[in-house]
N, C-alpha and C. Protein backbone atom coordinates (compact mmCIF):
# COMPACT_ATOMS: atom_id res chain seq x y z
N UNK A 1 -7.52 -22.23 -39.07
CA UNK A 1 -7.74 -21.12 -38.16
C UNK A 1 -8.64 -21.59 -37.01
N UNK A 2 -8.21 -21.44 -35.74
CA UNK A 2 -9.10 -21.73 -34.73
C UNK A 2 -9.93 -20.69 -34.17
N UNK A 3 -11.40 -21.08 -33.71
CA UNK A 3 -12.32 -20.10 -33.37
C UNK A 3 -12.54 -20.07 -32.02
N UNK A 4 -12.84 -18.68 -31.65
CA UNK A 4 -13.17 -18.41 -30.51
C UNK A 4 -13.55 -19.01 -29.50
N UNK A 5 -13.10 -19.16 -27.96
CA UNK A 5 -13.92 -20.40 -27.26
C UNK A 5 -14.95 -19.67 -26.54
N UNK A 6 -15.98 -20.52 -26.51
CA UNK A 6 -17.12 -20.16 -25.65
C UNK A 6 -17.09 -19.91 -23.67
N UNK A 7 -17.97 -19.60 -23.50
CA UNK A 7 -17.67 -18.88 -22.28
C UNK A 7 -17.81 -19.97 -21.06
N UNK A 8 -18.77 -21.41 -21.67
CA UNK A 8 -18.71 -22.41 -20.88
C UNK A 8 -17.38 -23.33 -21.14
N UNK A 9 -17.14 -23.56 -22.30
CA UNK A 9 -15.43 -24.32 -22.86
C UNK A 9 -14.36 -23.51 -22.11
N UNK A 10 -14.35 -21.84 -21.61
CA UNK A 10 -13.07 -21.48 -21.26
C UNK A 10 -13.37 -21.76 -19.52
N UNK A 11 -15.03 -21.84 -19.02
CA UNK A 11 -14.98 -22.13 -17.36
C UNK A 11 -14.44 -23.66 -17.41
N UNK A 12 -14.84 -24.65 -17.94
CA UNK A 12 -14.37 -26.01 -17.80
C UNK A 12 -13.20 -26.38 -18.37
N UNK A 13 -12.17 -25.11 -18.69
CA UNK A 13 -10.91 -25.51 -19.18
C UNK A 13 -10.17 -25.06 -17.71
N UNK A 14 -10.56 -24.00 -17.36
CA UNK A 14 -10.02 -23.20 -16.24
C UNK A 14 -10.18 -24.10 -15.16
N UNK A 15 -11.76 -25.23 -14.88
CA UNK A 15 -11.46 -25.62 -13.57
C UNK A 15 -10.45 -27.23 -13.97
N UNK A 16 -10.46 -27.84 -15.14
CA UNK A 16 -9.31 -28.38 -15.20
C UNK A 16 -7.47 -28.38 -14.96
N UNK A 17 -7.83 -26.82 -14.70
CA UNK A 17 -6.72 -26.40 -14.55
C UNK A 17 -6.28 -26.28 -13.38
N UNK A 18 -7.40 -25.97 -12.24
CA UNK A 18 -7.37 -25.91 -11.08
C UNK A 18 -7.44 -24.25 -10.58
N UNK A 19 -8.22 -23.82 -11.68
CA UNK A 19 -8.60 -22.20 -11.28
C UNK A 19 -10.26 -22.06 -11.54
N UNK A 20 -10.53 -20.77 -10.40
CA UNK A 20 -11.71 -20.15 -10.51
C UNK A 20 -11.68 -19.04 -10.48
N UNK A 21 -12.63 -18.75 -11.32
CA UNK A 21 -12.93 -17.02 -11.02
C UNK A 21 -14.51 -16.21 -10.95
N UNK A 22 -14.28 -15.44 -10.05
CA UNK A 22 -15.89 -15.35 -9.31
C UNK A 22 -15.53 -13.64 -9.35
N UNK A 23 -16.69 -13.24 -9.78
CA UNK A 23 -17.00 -11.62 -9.76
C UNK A 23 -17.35 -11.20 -8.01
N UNK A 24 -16.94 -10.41 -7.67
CA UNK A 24 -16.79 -9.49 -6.37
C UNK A 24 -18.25 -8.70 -6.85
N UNK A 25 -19.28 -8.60 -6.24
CA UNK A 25 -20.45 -7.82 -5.82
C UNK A 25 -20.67 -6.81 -5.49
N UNK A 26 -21.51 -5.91 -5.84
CA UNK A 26 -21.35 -4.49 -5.20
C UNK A 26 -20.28 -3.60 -4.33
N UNK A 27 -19.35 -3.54 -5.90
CA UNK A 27 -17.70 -2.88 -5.03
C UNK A 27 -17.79 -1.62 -5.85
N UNK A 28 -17.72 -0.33 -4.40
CA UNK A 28 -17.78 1.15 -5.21
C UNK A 28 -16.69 1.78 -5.61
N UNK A 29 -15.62 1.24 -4.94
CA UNK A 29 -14.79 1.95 -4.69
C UNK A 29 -13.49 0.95 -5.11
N UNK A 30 -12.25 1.31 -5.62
CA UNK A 30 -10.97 0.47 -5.28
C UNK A 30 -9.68 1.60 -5.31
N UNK A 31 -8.63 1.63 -4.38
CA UNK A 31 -8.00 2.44 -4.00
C UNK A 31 -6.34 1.87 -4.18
N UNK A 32 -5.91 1.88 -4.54
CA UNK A 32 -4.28 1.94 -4.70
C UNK A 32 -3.61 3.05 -4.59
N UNK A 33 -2.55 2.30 -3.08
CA UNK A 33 -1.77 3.36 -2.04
C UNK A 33 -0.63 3.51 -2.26
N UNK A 34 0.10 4.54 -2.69
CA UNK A 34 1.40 3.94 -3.37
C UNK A 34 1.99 4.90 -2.40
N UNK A 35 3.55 5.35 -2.44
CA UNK A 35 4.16 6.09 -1.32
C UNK A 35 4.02 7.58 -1.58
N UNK A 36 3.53 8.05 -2.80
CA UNK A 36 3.87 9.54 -3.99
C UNK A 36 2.44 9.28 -3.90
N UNK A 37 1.52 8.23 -4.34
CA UNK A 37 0.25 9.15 -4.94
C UNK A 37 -0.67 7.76 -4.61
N UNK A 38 -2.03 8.20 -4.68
CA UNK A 38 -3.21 7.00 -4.78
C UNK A 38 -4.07 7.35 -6.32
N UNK A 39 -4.17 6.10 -6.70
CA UNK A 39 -4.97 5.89 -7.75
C UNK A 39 -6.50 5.65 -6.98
N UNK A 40 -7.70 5.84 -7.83
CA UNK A 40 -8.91 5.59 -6.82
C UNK A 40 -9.35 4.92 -8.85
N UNK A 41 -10.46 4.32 -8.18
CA UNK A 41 -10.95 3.59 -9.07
C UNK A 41 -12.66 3.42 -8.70
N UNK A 42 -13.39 4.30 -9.38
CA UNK A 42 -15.11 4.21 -8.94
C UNK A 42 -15.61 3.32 -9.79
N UNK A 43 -16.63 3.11 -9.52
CA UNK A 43 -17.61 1.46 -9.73
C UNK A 43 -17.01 1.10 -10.91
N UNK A 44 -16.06 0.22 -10.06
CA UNK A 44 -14.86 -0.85 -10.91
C UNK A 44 -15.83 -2.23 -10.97
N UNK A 45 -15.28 -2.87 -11.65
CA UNK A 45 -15.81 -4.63 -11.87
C UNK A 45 -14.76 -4.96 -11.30
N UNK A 46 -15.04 -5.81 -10.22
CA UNK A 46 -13.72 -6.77 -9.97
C UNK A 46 -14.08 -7.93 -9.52
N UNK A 47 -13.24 -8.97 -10.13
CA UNK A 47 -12.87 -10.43 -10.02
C UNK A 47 -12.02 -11.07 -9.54
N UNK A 48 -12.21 -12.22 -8.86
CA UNK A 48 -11.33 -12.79 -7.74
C UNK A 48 -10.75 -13.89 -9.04
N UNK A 49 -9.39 -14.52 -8.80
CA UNK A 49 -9.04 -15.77 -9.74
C UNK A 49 -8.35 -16.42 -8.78
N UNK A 50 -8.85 -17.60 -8.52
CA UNK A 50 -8.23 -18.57 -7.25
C UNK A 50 -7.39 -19.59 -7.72
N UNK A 51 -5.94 -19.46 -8.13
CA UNK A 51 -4.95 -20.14 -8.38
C UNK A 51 -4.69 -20.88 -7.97
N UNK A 52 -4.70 -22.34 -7.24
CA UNK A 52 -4.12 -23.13 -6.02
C UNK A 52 -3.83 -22.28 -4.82
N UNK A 53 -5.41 -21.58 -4.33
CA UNK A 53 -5.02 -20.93 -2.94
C UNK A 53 -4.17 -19.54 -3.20
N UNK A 54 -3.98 -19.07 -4.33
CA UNK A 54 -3.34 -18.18 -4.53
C UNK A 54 -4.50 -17.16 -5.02
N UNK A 55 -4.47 -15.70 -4.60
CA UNK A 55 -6.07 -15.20 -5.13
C UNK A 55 -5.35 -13.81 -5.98
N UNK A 56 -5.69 -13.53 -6.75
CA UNK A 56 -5.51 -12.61 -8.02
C UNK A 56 -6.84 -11.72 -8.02
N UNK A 57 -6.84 -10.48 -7.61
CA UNK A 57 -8.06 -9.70 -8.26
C UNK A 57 -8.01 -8.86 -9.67
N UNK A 58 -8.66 -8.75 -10.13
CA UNK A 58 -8.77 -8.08 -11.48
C UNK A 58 -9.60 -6.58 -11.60
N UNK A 59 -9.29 -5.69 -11.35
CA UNK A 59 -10.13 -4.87 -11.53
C UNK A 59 -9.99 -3.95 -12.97
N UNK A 60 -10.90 -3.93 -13.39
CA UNK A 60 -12.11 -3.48 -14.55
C UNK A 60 -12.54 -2.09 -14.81
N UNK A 61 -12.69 -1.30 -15.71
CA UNK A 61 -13.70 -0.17 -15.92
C UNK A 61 -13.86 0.54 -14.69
N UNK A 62 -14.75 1.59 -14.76
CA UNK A 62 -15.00 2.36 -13.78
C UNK A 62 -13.88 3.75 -14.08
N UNK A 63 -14.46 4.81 -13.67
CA UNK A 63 -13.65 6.28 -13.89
C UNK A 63 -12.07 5.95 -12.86
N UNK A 64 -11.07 6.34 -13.51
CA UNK A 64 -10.12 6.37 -12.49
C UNK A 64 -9.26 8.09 -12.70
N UNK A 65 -9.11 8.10 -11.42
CA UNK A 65 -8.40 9.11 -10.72
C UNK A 65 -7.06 8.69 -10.38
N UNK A 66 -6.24 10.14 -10.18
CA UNK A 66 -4.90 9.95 -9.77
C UNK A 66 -4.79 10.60 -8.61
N UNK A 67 -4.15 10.83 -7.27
CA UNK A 67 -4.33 11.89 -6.72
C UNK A 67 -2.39 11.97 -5.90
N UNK A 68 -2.01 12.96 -6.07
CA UNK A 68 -0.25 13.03 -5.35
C UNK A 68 -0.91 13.07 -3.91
N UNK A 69 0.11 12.48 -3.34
CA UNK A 69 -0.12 12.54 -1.45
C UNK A 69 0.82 13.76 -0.74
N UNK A 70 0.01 14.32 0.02
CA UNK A 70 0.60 15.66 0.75
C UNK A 70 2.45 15.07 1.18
N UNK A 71 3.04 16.20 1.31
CA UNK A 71 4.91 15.35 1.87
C UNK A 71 4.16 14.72 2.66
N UNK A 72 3.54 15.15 4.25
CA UNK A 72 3.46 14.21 5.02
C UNK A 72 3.00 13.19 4.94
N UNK A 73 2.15 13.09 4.45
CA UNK A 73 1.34 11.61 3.96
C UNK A 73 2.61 10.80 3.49
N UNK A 74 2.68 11.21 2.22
CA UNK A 74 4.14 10.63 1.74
C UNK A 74 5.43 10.18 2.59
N UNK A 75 5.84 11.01 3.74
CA UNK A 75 6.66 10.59 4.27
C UNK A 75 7.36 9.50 4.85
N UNK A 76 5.91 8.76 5.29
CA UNK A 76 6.23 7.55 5.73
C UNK A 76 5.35 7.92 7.37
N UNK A 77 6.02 6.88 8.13
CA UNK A 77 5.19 6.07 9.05
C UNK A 77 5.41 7.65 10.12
N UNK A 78 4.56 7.94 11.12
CA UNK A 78 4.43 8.46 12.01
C UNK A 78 5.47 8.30 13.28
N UNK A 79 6.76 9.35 13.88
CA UNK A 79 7.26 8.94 14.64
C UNK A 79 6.63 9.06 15.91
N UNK A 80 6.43 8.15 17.32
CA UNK A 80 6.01 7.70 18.25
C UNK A 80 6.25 9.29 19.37
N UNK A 81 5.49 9.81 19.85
CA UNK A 81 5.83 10.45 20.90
C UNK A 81 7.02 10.32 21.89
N UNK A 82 6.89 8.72 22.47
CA UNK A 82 7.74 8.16 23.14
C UNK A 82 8.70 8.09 22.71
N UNK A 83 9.36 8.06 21.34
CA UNK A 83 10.57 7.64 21.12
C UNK A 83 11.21 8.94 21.12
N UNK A 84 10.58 9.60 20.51
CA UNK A 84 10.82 11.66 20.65
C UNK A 84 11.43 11.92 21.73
N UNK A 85 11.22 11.29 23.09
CA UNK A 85 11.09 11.82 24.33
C UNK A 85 12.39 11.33 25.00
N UNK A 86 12.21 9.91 24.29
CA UNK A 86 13.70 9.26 24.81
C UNK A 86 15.29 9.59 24.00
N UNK A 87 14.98 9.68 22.66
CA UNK A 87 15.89 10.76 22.25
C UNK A 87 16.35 11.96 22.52
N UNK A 88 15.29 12.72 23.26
CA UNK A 88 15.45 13.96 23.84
C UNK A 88 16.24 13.77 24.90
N UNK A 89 15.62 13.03 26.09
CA UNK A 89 16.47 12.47 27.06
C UNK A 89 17.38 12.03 26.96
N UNK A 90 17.85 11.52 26.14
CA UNK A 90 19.11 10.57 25.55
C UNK A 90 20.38 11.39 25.66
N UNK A 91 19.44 12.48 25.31
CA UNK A 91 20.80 13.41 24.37
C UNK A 91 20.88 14.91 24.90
N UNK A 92 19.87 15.38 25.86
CA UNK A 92 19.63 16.30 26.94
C UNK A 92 19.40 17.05 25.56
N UNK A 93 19.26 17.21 24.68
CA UNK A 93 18.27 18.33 23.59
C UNK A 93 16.85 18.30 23.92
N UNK A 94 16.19 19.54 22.92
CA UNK A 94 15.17 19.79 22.85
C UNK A 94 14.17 19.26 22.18
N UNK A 95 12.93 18.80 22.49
CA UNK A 95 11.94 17.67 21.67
C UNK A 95 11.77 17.98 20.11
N UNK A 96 12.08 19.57 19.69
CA UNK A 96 12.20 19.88 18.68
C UNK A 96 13.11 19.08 17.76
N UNK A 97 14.56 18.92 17.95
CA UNK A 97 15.58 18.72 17.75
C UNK A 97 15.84 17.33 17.68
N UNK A 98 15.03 16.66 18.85
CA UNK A 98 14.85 15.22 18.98
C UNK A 98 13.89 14.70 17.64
N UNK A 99 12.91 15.30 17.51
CA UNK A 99 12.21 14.94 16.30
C UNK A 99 12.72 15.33 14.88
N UNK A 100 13.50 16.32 14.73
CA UNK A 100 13.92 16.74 13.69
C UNK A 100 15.04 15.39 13.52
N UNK A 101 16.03 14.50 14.14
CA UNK A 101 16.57 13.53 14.58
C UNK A 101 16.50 12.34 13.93
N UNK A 102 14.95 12.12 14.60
CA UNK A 102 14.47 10.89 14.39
C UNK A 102 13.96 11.00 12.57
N UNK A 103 13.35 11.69 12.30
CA UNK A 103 12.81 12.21 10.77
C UNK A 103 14.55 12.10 9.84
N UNK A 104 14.86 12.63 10.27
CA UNK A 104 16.28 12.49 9.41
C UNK A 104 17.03 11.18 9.64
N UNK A 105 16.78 10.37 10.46
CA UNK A 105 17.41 9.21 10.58
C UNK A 105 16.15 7.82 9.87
N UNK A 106 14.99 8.42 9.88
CA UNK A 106 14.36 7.16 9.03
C UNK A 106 13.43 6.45 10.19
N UNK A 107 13.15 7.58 11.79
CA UNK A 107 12.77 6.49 13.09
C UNK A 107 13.98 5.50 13.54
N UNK A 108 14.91 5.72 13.20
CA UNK A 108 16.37 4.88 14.13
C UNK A 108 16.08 5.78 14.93
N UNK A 109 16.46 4.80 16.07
CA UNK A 109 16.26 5.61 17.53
C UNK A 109 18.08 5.74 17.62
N UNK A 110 18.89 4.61 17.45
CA UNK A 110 20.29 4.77 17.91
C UNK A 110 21.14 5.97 17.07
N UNK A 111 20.61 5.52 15.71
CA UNK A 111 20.96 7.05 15.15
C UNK A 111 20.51 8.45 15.61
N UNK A 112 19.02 8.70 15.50
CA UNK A 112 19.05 9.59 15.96
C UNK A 112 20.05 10.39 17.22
N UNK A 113 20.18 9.22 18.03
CA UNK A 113 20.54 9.61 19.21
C UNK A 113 22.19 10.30 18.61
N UNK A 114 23.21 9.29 18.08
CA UNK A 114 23.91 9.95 17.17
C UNK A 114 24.35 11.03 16.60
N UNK A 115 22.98 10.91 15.62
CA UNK A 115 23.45 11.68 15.41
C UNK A 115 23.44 13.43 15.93
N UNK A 116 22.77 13.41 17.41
CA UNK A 116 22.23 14.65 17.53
C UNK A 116 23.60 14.92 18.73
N UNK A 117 24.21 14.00 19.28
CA UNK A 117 25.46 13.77 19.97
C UNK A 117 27.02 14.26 19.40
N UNK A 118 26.74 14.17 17.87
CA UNK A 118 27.64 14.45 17.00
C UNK A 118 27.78 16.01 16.54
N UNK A 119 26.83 16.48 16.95
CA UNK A 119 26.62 17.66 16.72
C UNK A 119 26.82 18.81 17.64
């Protein structure tokens, strides 16, 4: 049966290996943004692991939360004023209509235009 390795045997196995790992310092907060919801994570432990230039964090303990994101939040990226405007123009509709457009097409500007032409 083999026994447990010590905490200096597993650092000098690790840098044989060509890894490190170093604790992150006074971190209050850690936040994961997902498209539906954010996880929050309060006074987490977290650790960096440096793979060949490759960096891995680890985060640890600390209270975690879930929280759903409003539709809009969720929706995705913000469409541009400008592009609103040129769709509108595009298509001699109303900026209303132009944005309702662009939202249903995903921000395609050629669709939008499309599809509001098709209609």
């Amino acid at each position: 049966m083999r026994r447990g390795m010590s905490p200096r045997e597993t650092k000098r196995m690790m840098q044989r290996m060509g890894l490190s790992m170093d604790a992150v310092q006074d971190v209050h907060q850690v936040i994961f943004k997902m498209s539906t919801k954010e996880i929050v994570v309060e006074e987490p432990e977290v650790a960096v692991l440096n793979l060949h230039g490759q960096k891995v964090f680890q985060v640890t303990g600390g209270k975690i939360s879930e929280k759903a994101l409003a539709v809009e939040e969720a929706a995705g990226p913000v469409i541009p004023d400008e592009d609103i405007r040129l769709v509108a123009d595009q298509t001699g509709r109303s900026v209303e209509e132009a944005k309702l457009a662009l939202e249903e097409s995903g921000g395609d500007l050629a669709k939008a235009i499309l599809l509001l032409q098709t209609k």
